[in-house]
N, C-alpha and C. Protein backbone atom coordinates (compact mmCIF):
# COMPACT_ATOMS: atom_id res chain seq x y z
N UNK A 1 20.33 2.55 0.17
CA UNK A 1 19.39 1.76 0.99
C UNK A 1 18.06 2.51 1.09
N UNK A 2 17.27 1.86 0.89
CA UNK A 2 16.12 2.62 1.11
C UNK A 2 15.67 3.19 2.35
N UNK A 3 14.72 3.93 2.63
CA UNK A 3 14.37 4.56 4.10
C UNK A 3 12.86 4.70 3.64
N UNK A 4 12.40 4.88 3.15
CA UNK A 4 10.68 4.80 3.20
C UNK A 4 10.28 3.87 2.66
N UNK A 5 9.09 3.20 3.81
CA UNK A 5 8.05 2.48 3.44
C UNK A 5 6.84 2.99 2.84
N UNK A 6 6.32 2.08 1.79
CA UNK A 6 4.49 2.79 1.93
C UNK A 6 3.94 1.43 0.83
N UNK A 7 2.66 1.65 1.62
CA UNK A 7 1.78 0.34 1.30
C UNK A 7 1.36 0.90 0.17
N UNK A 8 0.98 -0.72 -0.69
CA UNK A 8 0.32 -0.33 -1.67
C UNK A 8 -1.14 -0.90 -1.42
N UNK A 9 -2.62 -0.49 -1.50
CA UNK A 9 -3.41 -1.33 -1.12
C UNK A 9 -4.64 -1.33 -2.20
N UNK A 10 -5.10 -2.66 -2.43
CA UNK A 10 -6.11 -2.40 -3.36
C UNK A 10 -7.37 -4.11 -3.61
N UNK A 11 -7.49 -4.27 -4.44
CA UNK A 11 -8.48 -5.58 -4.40
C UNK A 11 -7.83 -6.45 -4.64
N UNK A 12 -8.45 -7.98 -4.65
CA UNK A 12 -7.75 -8.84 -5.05
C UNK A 12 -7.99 -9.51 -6.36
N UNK A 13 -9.28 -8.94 -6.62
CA UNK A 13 -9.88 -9.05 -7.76
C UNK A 13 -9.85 -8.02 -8.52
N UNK A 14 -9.65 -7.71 -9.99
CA UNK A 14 -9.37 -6.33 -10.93
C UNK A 14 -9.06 -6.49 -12.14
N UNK A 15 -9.51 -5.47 -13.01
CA UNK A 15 -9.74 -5.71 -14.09
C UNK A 15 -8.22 -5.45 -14.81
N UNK A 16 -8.07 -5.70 -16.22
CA UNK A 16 -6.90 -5.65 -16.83
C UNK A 16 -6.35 -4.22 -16.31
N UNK A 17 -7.20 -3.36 -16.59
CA UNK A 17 -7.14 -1.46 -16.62
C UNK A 17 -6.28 -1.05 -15.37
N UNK A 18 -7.06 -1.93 -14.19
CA UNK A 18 -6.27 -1.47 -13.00
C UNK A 18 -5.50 -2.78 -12.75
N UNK A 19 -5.23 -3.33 -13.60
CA UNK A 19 -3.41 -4.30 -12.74
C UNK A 19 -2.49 -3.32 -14.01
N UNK A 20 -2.40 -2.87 -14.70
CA UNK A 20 -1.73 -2.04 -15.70
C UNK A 20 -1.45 -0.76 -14.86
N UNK A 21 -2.52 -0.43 -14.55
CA UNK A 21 -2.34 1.02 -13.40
C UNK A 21 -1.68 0.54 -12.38
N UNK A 22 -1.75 -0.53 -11.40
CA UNK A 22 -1.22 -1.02 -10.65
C UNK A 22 0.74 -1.12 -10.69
N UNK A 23 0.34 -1.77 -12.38
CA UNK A 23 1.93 -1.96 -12.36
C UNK A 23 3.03 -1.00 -12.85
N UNK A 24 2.33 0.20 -13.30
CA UNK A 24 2.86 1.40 -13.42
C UNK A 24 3.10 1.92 -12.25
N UNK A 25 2.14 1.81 -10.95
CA UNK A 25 2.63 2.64 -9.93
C UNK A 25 3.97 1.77 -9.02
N UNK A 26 3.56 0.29 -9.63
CA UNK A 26 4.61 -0.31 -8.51
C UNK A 26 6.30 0.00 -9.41
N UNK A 27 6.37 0.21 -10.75
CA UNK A 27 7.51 0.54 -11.57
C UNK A 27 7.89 2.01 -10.91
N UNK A 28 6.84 2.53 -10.88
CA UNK A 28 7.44 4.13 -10.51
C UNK A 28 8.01 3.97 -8.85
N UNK A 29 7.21 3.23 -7.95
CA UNK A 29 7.93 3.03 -6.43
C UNK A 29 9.27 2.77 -6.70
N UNK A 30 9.41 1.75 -7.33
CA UNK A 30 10.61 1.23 -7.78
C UNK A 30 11.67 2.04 -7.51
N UNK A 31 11.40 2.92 -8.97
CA UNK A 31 12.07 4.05 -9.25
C UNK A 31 12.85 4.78 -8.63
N UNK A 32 12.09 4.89 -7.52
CA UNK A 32 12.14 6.23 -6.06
C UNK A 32 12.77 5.20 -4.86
N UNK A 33 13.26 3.95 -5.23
CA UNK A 33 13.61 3.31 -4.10
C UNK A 33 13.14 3.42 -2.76
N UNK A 34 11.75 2.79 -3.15
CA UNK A 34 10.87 3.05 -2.05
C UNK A 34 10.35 1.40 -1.90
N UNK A 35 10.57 1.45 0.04
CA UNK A 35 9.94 -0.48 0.48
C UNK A 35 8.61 -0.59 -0.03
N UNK A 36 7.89 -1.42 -0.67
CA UNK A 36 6.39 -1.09 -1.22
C UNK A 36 6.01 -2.42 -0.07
N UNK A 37 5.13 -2.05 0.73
CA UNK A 37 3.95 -3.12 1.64
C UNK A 37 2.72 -3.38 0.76
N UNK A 38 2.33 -4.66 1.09
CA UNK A 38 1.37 -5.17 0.36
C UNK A 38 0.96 -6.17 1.10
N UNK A 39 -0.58 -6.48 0.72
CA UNK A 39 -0.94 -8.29 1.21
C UNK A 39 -0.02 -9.22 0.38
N UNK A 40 0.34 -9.07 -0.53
CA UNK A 40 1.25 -9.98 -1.26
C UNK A 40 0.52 -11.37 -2.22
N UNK A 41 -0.76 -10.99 -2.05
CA UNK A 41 -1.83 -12.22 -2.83
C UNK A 41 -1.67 -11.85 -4.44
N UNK A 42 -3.46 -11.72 -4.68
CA UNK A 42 -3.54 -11.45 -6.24
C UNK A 42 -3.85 -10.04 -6.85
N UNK A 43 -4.44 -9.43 -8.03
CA UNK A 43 -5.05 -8.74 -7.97
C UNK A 43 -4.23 -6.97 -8.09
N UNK A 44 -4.46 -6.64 -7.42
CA UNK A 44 -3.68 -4.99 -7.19
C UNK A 44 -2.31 -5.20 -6.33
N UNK A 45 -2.46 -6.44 -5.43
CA UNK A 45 -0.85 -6.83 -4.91
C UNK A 45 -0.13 -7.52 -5.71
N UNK A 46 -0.90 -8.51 -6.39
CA UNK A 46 0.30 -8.99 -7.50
C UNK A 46 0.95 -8.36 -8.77
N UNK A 47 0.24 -7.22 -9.36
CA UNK A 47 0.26 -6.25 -10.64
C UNK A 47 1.01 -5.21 -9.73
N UNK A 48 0.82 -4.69 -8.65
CA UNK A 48 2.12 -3.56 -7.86
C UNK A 48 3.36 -4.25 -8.07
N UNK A 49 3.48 -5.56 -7.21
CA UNK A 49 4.75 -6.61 -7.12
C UNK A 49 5.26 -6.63 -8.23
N UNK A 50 4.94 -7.09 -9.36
CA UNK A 50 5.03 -7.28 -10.69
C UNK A 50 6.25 -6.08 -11.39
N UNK A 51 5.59 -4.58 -11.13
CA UNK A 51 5.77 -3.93 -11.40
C UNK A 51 7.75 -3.26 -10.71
N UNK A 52 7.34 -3.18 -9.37
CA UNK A 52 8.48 -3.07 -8.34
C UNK A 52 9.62 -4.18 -8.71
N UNK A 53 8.91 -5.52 -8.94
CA UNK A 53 10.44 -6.68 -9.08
C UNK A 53 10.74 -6.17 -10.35
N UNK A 54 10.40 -6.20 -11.21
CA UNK A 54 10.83 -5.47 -12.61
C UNK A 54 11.55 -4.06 -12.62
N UNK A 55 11.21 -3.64 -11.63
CA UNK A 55 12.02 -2.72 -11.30
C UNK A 55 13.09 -2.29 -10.33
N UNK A 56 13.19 -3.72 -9.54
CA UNK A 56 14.62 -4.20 -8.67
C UNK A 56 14.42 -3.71 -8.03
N UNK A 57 12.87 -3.56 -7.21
CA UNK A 57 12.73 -3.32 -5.85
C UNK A 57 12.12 -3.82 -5.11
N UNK A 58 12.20 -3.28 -3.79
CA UNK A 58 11.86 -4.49 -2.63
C UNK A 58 10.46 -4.30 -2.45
N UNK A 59 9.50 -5.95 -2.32
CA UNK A 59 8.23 -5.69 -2.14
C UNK A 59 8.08 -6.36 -0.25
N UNK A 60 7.40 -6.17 0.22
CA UNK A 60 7.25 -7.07 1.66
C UNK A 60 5.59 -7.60 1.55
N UNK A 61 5.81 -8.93 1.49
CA UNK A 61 3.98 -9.08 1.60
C UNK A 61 3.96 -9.89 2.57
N UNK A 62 2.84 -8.77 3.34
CA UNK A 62 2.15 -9.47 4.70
C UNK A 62 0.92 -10.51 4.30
N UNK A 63 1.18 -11.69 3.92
CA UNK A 63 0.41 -12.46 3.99
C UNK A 63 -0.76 -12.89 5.33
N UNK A 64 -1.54 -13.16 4.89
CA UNK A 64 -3.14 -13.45 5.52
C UNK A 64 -2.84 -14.92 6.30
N UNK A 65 -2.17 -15.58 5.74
CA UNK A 65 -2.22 -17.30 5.89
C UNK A 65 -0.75 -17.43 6.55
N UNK A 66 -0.67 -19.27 7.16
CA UNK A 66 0.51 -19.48 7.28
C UNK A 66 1.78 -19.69 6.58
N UNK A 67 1.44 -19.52 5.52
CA UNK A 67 2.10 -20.40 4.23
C UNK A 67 2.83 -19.40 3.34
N UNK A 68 4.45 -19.49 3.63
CA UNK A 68 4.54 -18.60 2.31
C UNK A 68 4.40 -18.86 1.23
N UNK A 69 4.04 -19.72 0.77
CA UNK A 69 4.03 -20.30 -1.10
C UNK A 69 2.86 -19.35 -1.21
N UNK A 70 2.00 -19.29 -0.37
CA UNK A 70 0.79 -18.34 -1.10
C UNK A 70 0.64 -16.96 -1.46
N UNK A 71 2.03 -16.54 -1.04
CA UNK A 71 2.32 -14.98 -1.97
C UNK A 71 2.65 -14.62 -3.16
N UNK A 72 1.93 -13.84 -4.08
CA UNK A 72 2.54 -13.93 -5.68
C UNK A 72 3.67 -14.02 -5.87
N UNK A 73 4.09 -14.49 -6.70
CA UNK A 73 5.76 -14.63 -7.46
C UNK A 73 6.59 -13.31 -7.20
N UNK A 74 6.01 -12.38 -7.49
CA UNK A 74 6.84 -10.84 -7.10
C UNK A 74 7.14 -10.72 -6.13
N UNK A 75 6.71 -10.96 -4.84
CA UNK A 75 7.05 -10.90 -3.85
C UNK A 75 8.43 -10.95 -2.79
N UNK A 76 9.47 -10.07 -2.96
CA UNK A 76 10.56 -10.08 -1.92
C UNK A 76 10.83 -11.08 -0.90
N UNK A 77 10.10 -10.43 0.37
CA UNK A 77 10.44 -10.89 1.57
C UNK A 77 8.51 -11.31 1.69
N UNK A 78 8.42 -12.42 1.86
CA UNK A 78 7.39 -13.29 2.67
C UNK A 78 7.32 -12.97 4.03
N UNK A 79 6.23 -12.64 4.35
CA UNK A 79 5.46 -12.56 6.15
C UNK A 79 4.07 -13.44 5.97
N UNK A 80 4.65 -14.51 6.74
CA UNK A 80 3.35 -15.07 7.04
C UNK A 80 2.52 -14.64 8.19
N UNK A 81 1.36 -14.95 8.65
CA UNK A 81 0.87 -14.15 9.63
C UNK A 81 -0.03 -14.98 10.30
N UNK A 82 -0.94 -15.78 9.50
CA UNK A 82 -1.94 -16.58 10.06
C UNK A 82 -3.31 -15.40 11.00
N UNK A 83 -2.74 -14.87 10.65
CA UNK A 83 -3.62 -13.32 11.15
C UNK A 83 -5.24 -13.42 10.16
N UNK A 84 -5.21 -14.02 9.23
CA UNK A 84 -6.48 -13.53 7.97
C UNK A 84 -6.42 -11.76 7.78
N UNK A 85 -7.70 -11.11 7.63
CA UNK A 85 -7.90 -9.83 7.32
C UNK A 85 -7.03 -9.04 8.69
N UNK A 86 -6.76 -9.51 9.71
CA UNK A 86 -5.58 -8.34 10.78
C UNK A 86 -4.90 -8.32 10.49
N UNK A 87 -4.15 -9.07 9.15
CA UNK A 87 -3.14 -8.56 8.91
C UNK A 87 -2.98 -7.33 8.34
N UNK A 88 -4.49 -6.63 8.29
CA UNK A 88 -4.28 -5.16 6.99
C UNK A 88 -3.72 -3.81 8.20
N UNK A 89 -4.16 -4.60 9.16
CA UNK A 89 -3.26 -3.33 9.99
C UNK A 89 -2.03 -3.28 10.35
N UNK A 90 -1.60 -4.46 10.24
CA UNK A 90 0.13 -4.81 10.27
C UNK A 90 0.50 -4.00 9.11
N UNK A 91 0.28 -3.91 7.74
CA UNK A 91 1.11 -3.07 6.35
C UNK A 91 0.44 -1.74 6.60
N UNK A 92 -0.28 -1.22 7.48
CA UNK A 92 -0.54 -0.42 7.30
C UNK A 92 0.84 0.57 8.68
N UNK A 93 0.91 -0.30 9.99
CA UNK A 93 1.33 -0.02 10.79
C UNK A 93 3.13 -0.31 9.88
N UNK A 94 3.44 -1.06 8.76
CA UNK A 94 4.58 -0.96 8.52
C UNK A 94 4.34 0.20 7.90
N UNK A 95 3.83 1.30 7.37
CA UNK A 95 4.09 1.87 6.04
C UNK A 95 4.15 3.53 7.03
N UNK A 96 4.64 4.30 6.14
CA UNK A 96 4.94 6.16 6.34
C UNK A 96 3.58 6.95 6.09
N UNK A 97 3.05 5.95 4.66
CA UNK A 97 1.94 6.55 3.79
C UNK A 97 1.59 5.43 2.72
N UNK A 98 0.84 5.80 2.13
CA UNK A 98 -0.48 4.37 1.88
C UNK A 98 -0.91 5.14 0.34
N UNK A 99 -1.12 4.31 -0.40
CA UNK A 99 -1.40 4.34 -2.09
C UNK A 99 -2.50 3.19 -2.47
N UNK A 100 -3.94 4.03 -2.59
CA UNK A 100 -5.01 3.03 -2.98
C UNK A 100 -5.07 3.19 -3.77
N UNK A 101 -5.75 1.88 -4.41
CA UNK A 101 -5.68 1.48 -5.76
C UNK A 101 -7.00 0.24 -6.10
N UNK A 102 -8.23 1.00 -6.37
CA UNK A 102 -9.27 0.23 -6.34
C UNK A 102 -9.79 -0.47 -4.91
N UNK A 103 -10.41 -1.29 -5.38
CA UNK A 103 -10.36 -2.56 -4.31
C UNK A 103 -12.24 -2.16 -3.47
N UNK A 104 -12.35 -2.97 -2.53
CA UNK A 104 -13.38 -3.23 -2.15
C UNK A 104 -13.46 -2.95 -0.56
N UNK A 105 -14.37 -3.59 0.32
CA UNK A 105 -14.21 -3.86 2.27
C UNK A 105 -12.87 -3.74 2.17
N UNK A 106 -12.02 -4.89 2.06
CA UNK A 106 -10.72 -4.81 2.51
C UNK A 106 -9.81 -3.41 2.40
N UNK A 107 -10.06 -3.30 1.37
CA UNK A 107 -9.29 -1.66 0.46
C UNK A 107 -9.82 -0.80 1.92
N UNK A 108 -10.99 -0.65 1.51
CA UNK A 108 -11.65 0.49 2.97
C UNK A 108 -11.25 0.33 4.27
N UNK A 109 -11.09 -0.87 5.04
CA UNK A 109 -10.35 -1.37 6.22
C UNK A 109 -9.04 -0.34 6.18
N UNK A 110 -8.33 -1.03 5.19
CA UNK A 110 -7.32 -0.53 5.39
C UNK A 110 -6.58 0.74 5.44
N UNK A 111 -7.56 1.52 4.36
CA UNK A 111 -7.48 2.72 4.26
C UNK A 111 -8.05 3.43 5.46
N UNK A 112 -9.01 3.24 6.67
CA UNK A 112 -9.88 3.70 7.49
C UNK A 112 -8.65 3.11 8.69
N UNK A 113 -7.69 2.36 8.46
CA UNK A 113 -6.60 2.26 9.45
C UNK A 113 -5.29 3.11 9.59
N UNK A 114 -5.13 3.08 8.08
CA UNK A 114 -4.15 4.44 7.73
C UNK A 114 -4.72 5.77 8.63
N UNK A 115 -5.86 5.80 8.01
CA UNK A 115 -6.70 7.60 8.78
C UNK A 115 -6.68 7.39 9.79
N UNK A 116 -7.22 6.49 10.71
CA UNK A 116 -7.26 6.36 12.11
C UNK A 116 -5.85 6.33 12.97
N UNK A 117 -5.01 6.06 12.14
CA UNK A 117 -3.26 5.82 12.12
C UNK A 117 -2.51 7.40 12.87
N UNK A 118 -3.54 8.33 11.62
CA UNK A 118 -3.06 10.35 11.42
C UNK A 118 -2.05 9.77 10.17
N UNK A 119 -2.17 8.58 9.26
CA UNK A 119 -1.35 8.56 7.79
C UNK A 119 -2.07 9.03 6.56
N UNK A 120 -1.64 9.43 5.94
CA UNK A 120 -2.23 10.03 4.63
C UNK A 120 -2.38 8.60 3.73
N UNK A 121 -3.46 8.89 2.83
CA UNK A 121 -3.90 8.09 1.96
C UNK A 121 -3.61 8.71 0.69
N UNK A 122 -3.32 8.00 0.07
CA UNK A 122 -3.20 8.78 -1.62
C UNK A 122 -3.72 7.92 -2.65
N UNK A 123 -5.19 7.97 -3.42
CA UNK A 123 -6.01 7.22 -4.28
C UNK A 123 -6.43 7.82 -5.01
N UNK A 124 -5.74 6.27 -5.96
CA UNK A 124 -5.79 6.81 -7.54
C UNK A 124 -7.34 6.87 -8.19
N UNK A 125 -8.46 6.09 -7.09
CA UNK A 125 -9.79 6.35 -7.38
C UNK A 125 -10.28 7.34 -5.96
N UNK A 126 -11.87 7.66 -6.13
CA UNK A 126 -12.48 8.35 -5.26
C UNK A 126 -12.85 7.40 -3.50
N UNK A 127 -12.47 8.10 -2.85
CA UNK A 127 -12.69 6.99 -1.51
C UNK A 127 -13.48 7.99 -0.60
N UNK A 128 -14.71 7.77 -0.06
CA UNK A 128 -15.49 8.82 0.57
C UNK A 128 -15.50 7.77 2.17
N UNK A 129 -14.00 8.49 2.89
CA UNK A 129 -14.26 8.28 4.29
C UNK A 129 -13.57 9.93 5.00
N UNK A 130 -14.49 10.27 5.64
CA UNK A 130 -14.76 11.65 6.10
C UNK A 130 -13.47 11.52 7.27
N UNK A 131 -12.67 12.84 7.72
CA UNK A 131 -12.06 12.59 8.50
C UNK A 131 -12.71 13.83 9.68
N UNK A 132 -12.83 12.96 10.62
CA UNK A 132 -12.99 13.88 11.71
C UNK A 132 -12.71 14.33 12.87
N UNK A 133 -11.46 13.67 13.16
CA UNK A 133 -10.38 14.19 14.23
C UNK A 133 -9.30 14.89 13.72
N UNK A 134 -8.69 15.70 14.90
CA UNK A 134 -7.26 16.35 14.53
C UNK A 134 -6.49 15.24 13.56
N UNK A 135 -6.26 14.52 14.42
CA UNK A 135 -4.64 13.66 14.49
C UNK A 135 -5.09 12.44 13.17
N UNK A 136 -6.52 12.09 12.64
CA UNK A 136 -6.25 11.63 11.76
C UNK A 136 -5.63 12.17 10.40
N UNK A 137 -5.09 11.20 9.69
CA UNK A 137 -4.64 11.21 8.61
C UNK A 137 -5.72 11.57 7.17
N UNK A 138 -5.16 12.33 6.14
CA UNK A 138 -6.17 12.57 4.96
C UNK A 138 -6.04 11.69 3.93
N UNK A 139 -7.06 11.99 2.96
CA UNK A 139 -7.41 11.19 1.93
C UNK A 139 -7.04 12.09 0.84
N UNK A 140 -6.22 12.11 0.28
CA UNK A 140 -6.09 12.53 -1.15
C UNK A 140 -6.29 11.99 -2.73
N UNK A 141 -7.21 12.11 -3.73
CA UNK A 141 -7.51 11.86 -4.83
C UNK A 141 -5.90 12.54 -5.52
N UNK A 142 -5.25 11.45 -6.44
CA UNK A 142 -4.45 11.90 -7.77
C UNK A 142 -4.66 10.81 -9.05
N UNK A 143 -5.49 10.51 -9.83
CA UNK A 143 -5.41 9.91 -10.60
C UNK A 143 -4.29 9.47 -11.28
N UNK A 144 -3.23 9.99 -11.65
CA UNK A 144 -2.07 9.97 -12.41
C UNK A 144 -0.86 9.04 -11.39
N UNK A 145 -0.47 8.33 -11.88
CA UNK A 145 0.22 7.59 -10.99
C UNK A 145 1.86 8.01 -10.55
N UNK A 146 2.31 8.54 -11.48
CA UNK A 146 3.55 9.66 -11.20
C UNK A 146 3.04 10.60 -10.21
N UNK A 147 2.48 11.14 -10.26
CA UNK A 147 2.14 12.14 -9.45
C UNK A 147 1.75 12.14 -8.06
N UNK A 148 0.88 10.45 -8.07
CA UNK A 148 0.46 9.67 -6.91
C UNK A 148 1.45 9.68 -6.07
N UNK A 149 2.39 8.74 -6.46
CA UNK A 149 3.84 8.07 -6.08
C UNK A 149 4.68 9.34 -5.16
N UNK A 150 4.78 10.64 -6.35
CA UNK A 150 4.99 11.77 -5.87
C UNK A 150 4.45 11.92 -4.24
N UNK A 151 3.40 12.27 -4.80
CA UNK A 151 2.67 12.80 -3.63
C UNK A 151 3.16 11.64 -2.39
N UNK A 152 2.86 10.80 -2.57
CA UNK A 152 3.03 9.89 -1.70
C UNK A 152 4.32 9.87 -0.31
N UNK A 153 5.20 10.17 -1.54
CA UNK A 153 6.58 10.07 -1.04
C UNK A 153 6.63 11.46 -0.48
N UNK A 154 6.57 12.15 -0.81
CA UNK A 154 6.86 13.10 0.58
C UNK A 154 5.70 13.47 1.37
N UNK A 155 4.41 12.53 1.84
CA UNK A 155 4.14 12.38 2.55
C UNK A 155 4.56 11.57 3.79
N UNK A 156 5.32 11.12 3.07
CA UNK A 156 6.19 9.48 3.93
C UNK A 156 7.26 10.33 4.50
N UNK A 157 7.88 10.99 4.01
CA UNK A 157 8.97 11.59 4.34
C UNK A 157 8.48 12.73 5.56
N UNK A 158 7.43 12.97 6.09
CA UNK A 158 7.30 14.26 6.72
C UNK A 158 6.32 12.99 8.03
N UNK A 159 6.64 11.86 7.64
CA UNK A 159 5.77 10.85 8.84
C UNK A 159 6.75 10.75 10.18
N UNK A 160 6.03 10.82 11.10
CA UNK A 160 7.06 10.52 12.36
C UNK A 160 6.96 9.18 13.03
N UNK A 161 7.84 8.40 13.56
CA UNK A 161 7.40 6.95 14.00
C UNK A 161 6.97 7.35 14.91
N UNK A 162 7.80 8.03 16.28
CA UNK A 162 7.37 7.79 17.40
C UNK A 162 5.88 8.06 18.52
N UNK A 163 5.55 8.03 18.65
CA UNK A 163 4.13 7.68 19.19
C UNK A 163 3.25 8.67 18.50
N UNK A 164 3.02 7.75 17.09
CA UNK A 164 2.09 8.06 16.30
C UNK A 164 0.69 8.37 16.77
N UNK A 165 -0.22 7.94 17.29
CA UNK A 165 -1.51 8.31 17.05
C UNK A 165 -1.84 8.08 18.59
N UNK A 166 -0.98 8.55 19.73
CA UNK A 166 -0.96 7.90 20.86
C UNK A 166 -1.51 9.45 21.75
């Protein structure tokens, strides 16, 4: 059974290069039998998903809308939310530790919720948000997506639930 969560977060829009990167990292989550969080739309959530169902693992997408039909095909377990963009703090508040992967505003939201969280970020591109409290969480650059995943996971593993950032 699995025991760690961690989001995957990235654009919804992206080029071939990064849904390929995407779906390498969601094959390697897989791997590690790890819950992968996501918006569950297009883009860097549907090329993660992609990757994880192909690899017989569980995706959760927190959808934006009421509707589950509007989550990519990969998608596990459906959460609708009717929330729009609040929902990026819901996958962020499900996850241990957080894996960016491109993306745009939204990407940054979410990642700036992780830090504000005290969760580690782990991106496979450069993300320049400064941390400047104790208790937030860091930003780590790994290009390589094995290594990402790595990293990732035993960041997740050293996360504590109980009154996180309180």
């Amino acid at each position: 059974m699995p025991e760690l969560n961690i989001a995957v977060i990235g654009g919804s829009r992206v080029s071939q290069e990064v849904c390929t990167l995407s779906y390498n990292v969601g094959r390697i989550l897989a791997k590690y039998n790890v819950v992968v969080f996501c918006g569950g739309l297009t883009g860097v959530m549907e090329c993660v998903s992609k990757g994880v169902s192909e690899g017989n693992g569980i995706v959760v997408g927190i959808l934006p809308g009421y509707d589950p039909s509007e989550a990519n095909d990969y998608v596990t377990i459906k959460v609708p939310t009717g929330m729009g963009y609040m929902r990026n703090f819901l996958i962020i508040r499900a996850s241990q530790a957080v894996i960016s992967i491109d993306g745009s505003a939204g990407t940054l939201s979410e990642a700036s919720f992780a830090i504000s969280e005290g969760k580690d970020v782990v991106s496979l591109f450069e993300l320049n948000i400064p941390r400047k409290k104790e208790k937030e969480g860091h930003v780590y650059v790994e290009p390589d997506p094995e290594k990402a995943v790595q990293m990732a996971i035993e960041l997740a593993k050293n996360w504590k639930w109980h009154e996180e950032n309180e």
